[in-house]
C-alpha atoms as a PDB file:
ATOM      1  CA  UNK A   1     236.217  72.866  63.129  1.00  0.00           C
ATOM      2  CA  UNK A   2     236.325  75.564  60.677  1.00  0.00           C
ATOM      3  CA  UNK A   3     233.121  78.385  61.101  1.00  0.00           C
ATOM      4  CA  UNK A   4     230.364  77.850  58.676  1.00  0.00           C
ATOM      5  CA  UNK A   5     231.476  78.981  55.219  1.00  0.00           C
ATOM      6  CA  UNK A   6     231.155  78.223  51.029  1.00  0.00           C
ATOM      7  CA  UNK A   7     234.793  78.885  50.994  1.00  0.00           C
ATOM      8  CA  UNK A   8     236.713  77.368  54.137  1.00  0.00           C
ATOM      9  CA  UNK A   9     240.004  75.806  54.095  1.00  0.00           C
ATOM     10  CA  UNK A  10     240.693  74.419  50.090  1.00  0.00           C
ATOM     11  CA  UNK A  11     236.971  75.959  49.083  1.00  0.00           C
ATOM     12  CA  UNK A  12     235.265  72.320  50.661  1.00  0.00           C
ATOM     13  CA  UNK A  13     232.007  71.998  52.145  1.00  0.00           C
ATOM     14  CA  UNK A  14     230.707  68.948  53.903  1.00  0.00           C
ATOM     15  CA  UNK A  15     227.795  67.599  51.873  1.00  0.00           C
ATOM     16  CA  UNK A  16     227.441  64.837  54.494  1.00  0.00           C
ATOM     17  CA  UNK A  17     226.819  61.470  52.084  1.00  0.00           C
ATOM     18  CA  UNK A  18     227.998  58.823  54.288  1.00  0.00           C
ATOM     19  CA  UNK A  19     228.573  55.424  52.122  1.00  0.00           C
ATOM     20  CA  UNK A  20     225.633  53.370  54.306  1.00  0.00           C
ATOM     21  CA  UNK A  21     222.901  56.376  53.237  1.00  0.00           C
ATOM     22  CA  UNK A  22     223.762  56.242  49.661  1.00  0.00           C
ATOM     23  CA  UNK A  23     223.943  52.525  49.490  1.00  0.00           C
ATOM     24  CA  UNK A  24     220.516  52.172  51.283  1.00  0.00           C
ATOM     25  CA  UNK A  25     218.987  55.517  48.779  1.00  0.00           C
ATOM     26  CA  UNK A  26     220.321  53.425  45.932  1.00  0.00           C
ATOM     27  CA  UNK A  27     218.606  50.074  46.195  1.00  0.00           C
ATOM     28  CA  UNK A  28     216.551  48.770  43.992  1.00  0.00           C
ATOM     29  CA  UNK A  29     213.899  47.364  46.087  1.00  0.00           C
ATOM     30  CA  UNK A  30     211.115  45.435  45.009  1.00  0.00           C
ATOM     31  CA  UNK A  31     207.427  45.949  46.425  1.00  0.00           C
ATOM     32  CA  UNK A  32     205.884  43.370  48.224  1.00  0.00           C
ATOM     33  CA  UNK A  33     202.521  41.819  47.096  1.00  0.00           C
ATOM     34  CA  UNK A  34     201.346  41.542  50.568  1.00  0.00           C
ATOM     35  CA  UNK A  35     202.122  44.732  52.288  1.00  0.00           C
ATOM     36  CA  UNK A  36     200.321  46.273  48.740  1.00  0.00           C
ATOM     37  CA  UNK A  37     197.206  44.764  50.020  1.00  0.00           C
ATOM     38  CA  UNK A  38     197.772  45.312  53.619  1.00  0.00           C
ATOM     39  CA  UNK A  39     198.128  49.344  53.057  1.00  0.00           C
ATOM     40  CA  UNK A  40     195.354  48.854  50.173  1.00  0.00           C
ATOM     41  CA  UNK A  41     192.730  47.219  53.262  1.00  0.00           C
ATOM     42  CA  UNK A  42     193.827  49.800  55.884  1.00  0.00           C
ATOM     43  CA  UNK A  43     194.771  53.132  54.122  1.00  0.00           C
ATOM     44  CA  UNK A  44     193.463  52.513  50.400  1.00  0.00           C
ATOM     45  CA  UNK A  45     190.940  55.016  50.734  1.00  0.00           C
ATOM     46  CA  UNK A  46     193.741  57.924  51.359  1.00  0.00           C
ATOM     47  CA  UNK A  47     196.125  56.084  48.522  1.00  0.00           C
ATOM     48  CA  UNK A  48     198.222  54.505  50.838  1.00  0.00           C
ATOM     49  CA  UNK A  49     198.856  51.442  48.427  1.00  0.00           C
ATOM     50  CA  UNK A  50     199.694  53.841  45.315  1.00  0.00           C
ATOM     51  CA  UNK A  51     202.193  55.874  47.455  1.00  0.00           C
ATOM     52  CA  UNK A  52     204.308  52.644  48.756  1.00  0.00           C
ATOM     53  CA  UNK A  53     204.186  51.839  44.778  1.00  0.00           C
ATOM     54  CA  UNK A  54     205.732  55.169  43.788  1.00  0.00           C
ATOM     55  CA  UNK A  55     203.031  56.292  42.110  1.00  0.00           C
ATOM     56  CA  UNK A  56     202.556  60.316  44.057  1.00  0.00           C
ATOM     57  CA  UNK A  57     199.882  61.501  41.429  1.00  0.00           C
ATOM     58  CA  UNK A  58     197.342  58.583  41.411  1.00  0.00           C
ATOM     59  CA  UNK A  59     197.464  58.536  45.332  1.00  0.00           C
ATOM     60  CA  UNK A  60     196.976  62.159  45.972  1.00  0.00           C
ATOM     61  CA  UNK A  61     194.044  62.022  44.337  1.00  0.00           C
ATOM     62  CA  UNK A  62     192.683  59.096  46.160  1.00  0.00           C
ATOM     63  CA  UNK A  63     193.641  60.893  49.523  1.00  0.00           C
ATOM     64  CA  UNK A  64     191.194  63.580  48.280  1.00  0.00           C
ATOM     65  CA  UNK A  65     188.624  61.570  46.803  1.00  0.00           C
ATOM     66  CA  UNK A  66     187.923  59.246  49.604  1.00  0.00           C
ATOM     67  CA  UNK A  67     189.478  56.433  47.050  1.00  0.00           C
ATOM     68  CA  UNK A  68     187.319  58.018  44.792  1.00  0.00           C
ATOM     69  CA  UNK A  69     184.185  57.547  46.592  1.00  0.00           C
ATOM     70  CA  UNK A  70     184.859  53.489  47.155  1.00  0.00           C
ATOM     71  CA  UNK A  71     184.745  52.672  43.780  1.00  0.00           C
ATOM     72  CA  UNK A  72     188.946  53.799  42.594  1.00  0.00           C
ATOM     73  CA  UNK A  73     189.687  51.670  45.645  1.00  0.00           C
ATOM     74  CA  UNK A  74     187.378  48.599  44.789  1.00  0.00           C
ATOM     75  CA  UNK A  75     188.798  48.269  41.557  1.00  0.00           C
ATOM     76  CA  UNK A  76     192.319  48.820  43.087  1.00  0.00           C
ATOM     77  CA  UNK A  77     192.169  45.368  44.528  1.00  0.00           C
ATOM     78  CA  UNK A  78     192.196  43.897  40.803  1.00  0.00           C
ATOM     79  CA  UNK A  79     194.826  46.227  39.736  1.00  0.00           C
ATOM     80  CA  UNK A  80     197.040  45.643  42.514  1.00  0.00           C
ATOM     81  CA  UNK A  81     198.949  42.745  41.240  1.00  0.00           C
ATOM     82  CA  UNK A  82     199.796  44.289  37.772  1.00  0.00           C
ATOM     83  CA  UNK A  83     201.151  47.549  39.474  1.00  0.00           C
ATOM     84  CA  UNK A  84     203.134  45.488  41.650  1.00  0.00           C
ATOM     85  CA  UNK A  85     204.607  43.025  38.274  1.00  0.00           C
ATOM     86  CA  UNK A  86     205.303  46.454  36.274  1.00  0.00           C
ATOM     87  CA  UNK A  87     207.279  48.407  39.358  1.00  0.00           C
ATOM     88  CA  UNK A  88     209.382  45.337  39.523  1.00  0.00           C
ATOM     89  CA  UNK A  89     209.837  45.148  35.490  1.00  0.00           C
ATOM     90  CA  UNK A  90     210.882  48.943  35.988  1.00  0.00           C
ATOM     91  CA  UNK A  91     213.387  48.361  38.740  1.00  0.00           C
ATOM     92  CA  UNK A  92     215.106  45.337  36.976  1.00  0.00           C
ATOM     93  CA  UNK A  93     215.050  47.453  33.672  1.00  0.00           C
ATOM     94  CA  UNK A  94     217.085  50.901  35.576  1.00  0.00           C
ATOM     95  CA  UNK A  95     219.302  48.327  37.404  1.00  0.00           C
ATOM     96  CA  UNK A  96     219.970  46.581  34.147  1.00  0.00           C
ATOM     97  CA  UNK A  97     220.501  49.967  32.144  1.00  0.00           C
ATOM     98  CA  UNK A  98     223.126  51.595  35.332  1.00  0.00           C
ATOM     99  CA  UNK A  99     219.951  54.007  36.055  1.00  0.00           C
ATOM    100  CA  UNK A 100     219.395  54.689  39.758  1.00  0.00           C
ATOM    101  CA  UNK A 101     216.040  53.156  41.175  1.00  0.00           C
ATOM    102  CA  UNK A 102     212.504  54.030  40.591  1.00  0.00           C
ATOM    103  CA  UNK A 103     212.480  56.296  43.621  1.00  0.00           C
ATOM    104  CA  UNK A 104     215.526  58.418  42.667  1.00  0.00           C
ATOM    105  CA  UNK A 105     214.751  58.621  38.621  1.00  0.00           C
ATOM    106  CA  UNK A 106     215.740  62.474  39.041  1.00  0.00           C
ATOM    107  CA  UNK A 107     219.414  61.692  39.851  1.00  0.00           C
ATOM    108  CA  UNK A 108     222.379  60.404  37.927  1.00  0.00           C
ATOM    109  CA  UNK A 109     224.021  56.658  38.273  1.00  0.00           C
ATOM    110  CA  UNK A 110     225.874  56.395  41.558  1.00  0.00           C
ATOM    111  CA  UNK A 111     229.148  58.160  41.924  1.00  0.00           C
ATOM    112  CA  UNK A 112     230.488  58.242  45.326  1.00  0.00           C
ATOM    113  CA  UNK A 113     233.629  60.041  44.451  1.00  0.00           C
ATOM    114  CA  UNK A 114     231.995  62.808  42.725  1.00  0.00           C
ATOM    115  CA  UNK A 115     229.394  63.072  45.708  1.00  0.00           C
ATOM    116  CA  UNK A 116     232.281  63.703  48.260  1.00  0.00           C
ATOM    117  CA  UNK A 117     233.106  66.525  46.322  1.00  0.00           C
ATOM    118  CA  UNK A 118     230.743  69.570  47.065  1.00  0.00           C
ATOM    119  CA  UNK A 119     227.852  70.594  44.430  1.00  0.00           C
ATOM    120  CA  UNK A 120     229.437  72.195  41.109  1.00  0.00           C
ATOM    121  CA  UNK A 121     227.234  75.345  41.772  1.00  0.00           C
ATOM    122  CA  UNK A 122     228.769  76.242  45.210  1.00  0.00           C
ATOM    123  CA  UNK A 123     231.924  77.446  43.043  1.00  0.00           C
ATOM    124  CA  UNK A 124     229.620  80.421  42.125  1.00  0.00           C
ATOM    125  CA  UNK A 125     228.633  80.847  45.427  1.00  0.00           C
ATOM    126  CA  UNK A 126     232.414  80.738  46.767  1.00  0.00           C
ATOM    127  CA  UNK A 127     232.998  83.385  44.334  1.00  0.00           C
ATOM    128  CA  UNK A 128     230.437  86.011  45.500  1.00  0.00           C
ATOM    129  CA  UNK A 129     231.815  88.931  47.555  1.00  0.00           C
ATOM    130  CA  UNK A 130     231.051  88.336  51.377  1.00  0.00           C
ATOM    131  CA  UNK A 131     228.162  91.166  51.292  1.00  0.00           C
ATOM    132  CA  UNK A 132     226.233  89.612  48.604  1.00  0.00           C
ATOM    133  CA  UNK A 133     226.230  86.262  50.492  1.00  0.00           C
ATOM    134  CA  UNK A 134     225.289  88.146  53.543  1.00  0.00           C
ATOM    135  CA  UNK A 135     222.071  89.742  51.782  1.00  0.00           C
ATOM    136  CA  UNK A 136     221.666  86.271  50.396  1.00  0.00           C
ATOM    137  CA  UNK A 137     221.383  84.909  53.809  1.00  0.00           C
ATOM    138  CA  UNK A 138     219.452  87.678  54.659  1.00  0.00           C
ATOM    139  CA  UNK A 139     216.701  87.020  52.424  1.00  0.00           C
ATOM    140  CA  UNK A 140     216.740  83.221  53.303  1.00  0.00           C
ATOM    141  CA  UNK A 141     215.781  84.343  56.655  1.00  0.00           C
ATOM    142  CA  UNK A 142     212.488  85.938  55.487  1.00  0.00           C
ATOM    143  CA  UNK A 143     211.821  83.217  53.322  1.00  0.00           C
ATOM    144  CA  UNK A 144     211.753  81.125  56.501  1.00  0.00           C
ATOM    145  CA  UNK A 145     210.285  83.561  58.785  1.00  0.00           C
ATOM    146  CA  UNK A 146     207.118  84.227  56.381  1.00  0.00           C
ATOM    147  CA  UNK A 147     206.486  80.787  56.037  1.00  0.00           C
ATOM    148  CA  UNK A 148     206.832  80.066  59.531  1.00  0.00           C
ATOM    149  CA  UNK A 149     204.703  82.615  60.545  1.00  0.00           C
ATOM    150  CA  UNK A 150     201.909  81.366  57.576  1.00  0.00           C
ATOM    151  CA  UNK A 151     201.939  78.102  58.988  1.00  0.00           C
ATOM    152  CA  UNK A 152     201.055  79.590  62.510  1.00  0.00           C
ATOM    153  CA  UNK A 153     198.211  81.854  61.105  1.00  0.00           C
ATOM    154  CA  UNK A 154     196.632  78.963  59.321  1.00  0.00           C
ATOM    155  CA  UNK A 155     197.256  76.762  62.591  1.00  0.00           C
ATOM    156  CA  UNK A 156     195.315  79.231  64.512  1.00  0.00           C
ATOM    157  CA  UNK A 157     191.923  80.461  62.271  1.00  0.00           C
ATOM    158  CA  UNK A 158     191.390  76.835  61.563  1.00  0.00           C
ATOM    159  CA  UNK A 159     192.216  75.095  64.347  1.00  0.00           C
ATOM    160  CA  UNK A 160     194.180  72.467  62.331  1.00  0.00           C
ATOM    161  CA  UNK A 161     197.463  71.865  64.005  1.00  0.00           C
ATOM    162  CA  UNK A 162     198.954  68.915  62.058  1.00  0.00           C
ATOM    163  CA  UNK A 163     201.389  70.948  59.869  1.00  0.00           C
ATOM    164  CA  UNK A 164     203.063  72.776  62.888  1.00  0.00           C
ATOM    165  CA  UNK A 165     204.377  69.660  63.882  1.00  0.00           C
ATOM    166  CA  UNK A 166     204.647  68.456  60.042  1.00  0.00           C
ATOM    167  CA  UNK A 167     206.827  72.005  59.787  1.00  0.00           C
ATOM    168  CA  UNK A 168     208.887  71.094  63.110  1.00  0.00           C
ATOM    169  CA  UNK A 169     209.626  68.040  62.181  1.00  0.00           C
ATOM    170  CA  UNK A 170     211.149  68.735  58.897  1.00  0.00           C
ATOM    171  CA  UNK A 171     213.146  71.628  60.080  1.00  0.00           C
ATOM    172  CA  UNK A 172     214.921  69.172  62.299  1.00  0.00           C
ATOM    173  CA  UNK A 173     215.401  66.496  59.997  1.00  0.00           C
ATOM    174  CA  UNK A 174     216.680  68.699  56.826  1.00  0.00           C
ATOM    175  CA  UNK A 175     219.321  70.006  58.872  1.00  0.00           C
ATOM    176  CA  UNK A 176     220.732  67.212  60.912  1.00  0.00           C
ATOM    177  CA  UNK A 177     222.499  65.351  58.234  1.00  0.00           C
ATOM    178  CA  UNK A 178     224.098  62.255  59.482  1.00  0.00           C
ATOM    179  CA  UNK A 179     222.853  62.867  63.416  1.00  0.00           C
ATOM    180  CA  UNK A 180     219.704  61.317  62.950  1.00  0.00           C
ATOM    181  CA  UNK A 181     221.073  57.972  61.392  1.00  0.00           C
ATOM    182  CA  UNK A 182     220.296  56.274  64.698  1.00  0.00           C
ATOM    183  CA  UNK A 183     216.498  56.493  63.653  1.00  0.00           C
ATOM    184  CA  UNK A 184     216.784  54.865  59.746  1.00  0.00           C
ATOM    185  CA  UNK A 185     215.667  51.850  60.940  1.00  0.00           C
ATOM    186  CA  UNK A 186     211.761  53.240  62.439  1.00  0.00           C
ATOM    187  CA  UNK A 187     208.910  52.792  60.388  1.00  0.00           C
ATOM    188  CA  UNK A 188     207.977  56.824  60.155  1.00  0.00           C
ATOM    189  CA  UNK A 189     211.221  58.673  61.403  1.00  0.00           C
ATOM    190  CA  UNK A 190     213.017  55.891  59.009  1.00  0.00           C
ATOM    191  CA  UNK A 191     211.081  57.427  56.168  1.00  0.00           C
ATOM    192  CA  UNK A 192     211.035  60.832  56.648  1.00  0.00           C
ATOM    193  CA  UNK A 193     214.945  60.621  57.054  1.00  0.00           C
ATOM    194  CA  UNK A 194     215.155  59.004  53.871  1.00  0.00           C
ATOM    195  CA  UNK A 195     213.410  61.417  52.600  1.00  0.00           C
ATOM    196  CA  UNK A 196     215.635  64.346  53.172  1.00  0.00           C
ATOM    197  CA  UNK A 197     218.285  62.739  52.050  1.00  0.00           C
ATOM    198  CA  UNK A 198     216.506  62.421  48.445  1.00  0.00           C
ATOM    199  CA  UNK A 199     215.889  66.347  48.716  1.00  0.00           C
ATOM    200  CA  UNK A 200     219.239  66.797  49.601  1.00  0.00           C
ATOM    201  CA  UNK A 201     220.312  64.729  46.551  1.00  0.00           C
ATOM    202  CA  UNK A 202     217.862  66.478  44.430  1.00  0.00           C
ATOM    203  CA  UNK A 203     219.733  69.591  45.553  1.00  0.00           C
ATOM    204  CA  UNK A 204     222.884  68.913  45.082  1.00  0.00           C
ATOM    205  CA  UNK A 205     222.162  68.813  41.416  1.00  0.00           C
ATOM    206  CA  UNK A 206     219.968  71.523  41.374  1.00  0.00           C
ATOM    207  CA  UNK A 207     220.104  74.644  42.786  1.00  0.00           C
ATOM    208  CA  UNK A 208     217.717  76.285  44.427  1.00  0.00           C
ATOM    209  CA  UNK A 209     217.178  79.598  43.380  1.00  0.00           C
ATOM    210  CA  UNK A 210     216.816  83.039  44.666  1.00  0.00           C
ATOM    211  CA  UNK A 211     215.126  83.680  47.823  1.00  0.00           C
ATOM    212  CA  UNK A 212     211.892  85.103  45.836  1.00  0.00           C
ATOM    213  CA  UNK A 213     211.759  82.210  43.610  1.00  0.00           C
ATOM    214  CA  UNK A 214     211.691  79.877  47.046  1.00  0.00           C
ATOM    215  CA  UNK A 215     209.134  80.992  48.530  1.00  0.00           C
ATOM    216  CA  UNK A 216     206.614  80.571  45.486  1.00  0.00           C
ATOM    217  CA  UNK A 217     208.289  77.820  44.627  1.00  0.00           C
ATOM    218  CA  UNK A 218     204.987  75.232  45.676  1.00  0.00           C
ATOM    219  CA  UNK A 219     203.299  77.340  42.959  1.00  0.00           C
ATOM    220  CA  UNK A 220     205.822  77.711  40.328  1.00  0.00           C
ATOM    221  CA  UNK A 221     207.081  74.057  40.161  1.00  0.00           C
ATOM    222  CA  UNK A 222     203.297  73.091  39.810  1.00  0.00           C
ATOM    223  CA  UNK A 223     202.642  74.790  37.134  1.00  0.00           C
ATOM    224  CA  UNK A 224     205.723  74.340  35.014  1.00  0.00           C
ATOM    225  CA  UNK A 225     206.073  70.893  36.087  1.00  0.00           C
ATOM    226  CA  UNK A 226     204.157  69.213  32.930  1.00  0.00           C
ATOM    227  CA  UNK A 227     206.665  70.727  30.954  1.00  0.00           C
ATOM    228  CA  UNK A 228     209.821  70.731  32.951  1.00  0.00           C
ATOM    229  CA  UNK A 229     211.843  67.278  34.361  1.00  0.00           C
ATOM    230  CA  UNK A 230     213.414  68.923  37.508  1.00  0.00           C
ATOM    231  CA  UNK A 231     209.702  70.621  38.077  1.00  0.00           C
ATOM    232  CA  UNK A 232     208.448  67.106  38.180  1.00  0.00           C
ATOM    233  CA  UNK A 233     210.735  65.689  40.543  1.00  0.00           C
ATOM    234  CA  UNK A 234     210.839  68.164  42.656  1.00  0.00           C
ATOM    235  CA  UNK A 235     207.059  68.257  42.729  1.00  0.00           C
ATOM    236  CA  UNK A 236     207.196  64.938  43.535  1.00  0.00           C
ATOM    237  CA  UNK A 237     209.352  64.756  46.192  1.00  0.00           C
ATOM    238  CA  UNK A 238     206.964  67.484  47.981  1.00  0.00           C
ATOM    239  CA  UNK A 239     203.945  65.512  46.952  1.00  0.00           C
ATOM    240  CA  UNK A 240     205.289  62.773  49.078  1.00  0.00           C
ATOM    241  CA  UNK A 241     206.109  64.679  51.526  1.00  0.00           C
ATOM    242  CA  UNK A 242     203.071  66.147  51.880  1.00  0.00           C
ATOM    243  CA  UNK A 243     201.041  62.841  51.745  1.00  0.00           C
ATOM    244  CA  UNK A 244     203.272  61.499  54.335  1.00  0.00           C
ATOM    245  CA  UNK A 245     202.536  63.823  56.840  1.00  0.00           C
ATOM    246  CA  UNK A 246     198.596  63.780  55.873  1.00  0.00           C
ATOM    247  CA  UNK A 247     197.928  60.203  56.295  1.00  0.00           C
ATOM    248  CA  UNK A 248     199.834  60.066  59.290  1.00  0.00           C
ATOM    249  CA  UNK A 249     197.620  62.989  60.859  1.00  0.00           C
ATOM    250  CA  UNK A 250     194.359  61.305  59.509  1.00  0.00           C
ATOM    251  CA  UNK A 251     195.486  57.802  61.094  1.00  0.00           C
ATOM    252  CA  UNK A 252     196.536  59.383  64.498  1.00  0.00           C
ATOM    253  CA  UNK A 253     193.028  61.660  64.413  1.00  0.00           C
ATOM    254  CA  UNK A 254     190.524  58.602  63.418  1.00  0.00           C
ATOM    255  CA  UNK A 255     192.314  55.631  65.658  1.00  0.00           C
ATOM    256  CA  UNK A 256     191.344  57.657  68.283  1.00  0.00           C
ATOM    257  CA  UNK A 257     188.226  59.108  67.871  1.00  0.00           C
ATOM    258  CA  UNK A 258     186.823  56.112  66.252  1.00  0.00           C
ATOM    259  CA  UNK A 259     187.566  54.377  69.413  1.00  0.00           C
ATOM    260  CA  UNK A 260     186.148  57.182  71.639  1.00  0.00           C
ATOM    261  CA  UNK A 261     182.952  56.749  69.005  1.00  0.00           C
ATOM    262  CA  UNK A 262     182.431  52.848  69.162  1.00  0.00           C
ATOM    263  CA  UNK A 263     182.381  52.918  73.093  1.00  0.00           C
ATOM    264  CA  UNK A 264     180.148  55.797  73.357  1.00  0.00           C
ATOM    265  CA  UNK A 265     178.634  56.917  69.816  1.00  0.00           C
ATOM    266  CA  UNK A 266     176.578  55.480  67.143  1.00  0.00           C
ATOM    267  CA  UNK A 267     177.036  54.854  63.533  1.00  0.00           C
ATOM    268  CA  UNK A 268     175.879  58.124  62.509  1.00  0.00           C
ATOM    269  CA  UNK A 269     178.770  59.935  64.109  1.00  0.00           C
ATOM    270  CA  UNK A 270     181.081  57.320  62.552  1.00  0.00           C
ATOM    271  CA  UNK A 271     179.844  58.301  59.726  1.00  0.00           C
ATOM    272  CA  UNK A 272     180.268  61.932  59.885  1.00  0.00           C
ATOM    273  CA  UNK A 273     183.658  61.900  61.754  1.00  0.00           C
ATOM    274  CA  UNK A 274     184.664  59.407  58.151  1.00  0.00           C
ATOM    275  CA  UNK A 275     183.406  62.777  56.285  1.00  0.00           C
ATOM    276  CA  UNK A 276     185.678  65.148  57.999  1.00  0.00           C
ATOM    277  CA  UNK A 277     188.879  63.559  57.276  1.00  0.00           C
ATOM    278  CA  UNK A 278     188.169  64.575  53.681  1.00  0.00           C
ATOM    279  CA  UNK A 279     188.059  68.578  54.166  1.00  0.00           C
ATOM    280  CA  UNK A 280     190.365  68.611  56.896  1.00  0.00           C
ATOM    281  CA  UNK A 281     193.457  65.903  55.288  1.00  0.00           C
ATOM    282  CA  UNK A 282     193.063  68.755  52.123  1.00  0.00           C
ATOM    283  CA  UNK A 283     193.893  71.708  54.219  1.00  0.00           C
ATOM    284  CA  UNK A 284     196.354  70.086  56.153  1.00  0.00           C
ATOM    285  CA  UNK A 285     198.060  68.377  52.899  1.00  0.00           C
ATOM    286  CA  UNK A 286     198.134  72.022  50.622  1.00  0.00           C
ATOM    287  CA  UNK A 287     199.685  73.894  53.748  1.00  0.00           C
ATOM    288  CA  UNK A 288     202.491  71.331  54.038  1.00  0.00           C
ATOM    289  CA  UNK A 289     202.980  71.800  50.227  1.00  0.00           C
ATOM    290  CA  UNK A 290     202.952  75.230  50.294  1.00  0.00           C
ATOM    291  CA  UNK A 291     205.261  75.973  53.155  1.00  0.00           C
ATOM    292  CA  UNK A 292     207.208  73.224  53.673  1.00  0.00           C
ATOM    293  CA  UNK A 293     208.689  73.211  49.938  1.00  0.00           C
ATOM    294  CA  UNK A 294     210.435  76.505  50.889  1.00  0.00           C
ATOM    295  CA  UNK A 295     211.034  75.586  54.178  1.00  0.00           C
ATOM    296  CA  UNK A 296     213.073  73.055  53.051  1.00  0.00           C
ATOM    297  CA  UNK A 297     215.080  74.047  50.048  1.00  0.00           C
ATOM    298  CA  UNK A 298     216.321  76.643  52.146  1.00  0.00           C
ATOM    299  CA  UNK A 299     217.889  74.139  54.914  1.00  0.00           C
ATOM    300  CA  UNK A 300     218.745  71.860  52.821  1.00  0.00           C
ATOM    301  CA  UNK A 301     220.474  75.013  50.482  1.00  0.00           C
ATOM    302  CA  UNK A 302     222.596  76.275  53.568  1.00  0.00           C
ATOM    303  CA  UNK A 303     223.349  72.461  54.454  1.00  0.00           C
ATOM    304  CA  UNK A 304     225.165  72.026  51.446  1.00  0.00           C
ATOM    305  CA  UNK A 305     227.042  74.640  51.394  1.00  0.00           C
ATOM    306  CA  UNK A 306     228.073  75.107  55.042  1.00  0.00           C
ATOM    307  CA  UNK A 307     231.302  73.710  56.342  1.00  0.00           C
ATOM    308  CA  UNK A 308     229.229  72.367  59.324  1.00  0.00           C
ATOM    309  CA  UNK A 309     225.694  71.666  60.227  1.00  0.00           C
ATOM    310  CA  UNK A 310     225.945  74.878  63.035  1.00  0.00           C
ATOM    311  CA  UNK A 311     224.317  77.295  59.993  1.00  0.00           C
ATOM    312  CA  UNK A 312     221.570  74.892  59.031  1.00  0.00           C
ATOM    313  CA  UNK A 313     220.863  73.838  62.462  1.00  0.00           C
ATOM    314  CA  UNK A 314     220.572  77.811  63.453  1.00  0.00           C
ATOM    315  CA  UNK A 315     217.439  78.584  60.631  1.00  0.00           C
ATOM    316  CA  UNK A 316     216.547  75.291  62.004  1.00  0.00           C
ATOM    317  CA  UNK A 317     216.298  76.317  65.217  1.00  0.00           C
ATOM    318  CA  UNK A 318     214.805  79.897  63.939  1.00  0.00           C
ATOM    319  CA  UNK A 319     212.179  78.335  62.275  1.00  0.00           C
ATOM    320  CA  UNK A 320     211.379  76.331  64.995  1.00  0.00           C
ATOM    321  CA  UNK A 321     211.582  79.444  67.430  1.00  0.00           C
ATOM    322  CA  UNK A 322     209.408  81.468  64.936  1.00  0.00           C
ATOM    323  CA  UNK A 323     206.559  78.986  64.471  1.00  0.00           C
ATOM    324  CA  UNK A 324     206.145  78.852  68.391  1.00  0.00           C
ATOM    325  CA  UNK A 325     206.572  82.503  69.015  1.00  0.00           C
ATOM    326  CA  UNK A 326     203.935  83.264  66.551  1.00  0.00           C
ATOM    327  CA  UNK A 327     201.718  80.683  67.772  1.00  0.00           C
ATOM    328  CA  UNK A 328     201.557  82.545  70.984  1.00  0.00           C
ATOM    329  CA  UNK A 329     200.822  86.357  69.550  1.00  0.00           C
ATOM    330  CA  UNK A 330     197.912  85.583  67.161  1.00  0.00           C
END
């Protein structure tokens, strides 16, 4: 196979939609009544019902909130089956118009044939003399060695640990492309390999940016989003991201110290360990945000352009190597 390169043999790069992956991205899937209420009696207080209805803003804020102190997720339970009705009015309306579903609004109708073909701004890239793409490189590589090495210094002072593996976890899955198919069909692997394949979609209409621009990109797509559509989405996608992760963390965290509690502790210490998740989900959910974003642009970046996955599983691998190394020295 050809070495990893923008320009390789006839200027291709593999940008690694398999039919299956875009079928499955492209459904139109409807949101069921009963899992709403399910995720609204077990994870409503951190959102978890607004999140599996596409709705990133409205959840994050009940993740931080506590369900916004009970009462947001009390009157949830009333609201539940008219959020449900108008997702499914949206979803017939897109599929009735030729849009793509709710969950991919940022992209264009389907079009496997132009999707084989790599992203229009890699001709640019092919174009740039071989030391400017070298310098580019170069500068990726800080981008993903400061952020690794954040990550680590937060991990440490705090004591919080959850976005190491949230960082780890991402790095493998952004650059794996197809080589992680095997787990589409798990409940949380499933998801968070669905989810790179929407960033790498987002992507592949989008670029980047510069290797400056990547690293603040968590704050610069926040605070242009209200007034820019790709902001938004991409916001978005790192919104849900980042509330993946943090609900996960919280679940893990409380199922077992709530059980460690009700053998041996009393309501009081239930109480404050319920108080805790608050403070520590927030630090845990603006860390992911801030680092992952350009964790992952970068990846995915290098993934699209590459012949092969050996580039993107390298800064993979660096990142990876980085995160841990640092871990040990502070």
């Amino acid at each position: 196979m050809a070495a990893d390169s923008p320009e390789g043999p006839e200027g291709r790069v593999d940008p690694d939609f398999a039919a299956d992956v875009l079928s499955d991205l492209y459904r139109y899937r409807r949101k069921r009544l009963w899992l709403t209420y399910l995720l609204w009696g077990t994870l409503g207080l951190m959102g978890g019902h607004r999140f599996y209805l596409d709705r990133p803003g409205t959840g994050l804020l009940m993740l931080f909130t506590g369900g916004g102190g009970m009462l947001w997720w009390v009157v949830d339970a009333f609201l539940i089956p008219s959020m449900v009705r108008k997702h499914a009015q949206e979803q017939a309306r897109r599929k009735g118009a030729g849009l793509p579903p709710v969950e991919l609004a940022f992209m264009p109708p389907l079009d496997p044939e132009r999707l084989a073909r790599p992203p229009a701004w890699t001709a640019e890239w092919a174009r740039t003399d071989p030391g400017r793409r070298t310098l580019r490189l170069a500068g990726d590589v800080c981008v993903l060695l400061v952020s690794a090495v954040a990550v680590a210094a937060f991990a440490k002072r705090e004591g919080v640990w959850e976005p190491v593996f949230a960082v780890l976890l991402l790095a493998v899955f952004a650059s794996a492309g197809q080589a992680m198919g095997r787990w589409a069909g798990t409940p949380v692997l499933g998801t968070l390999l669905r989810w790179s394949h929407r960033l790498r979609l987002f992507y592949y209409f989008n670029r980047p940016g510069s290797p400056p621009a990547l690293l603040l990109r968590s704050i610069t797509a926040t605070i242009t989003a209200p007034f820019r559509p790709r902001a938004r989405a991409e916001v978005r996608l790192y919104l849900q991201l980042g509330a993946f992760f943090t609900i996960l963390f919280i679940l893990i965290d409380l199922g077992g110290e709530l059980f460690a509690l009700a053998t041996g502790g009393g309501m009081r210490a239930v109480a404050e360990l319920l108080g805790t998740w608050l403070q520590e989900g927030a630090m845990t959910f603006v860390v992911i945000y801030a680092f992952a974003t350009p964790i992952g642009a970068v990846i995915t970046l290098h993934l699209l352009v590459s012949r092969t996955h050996t580039l993107p599983r390298l800064l993979s691998g660096l990142t990876a190597g980085t995160l841990l190394l640092a871990l040990l020295v502070f």
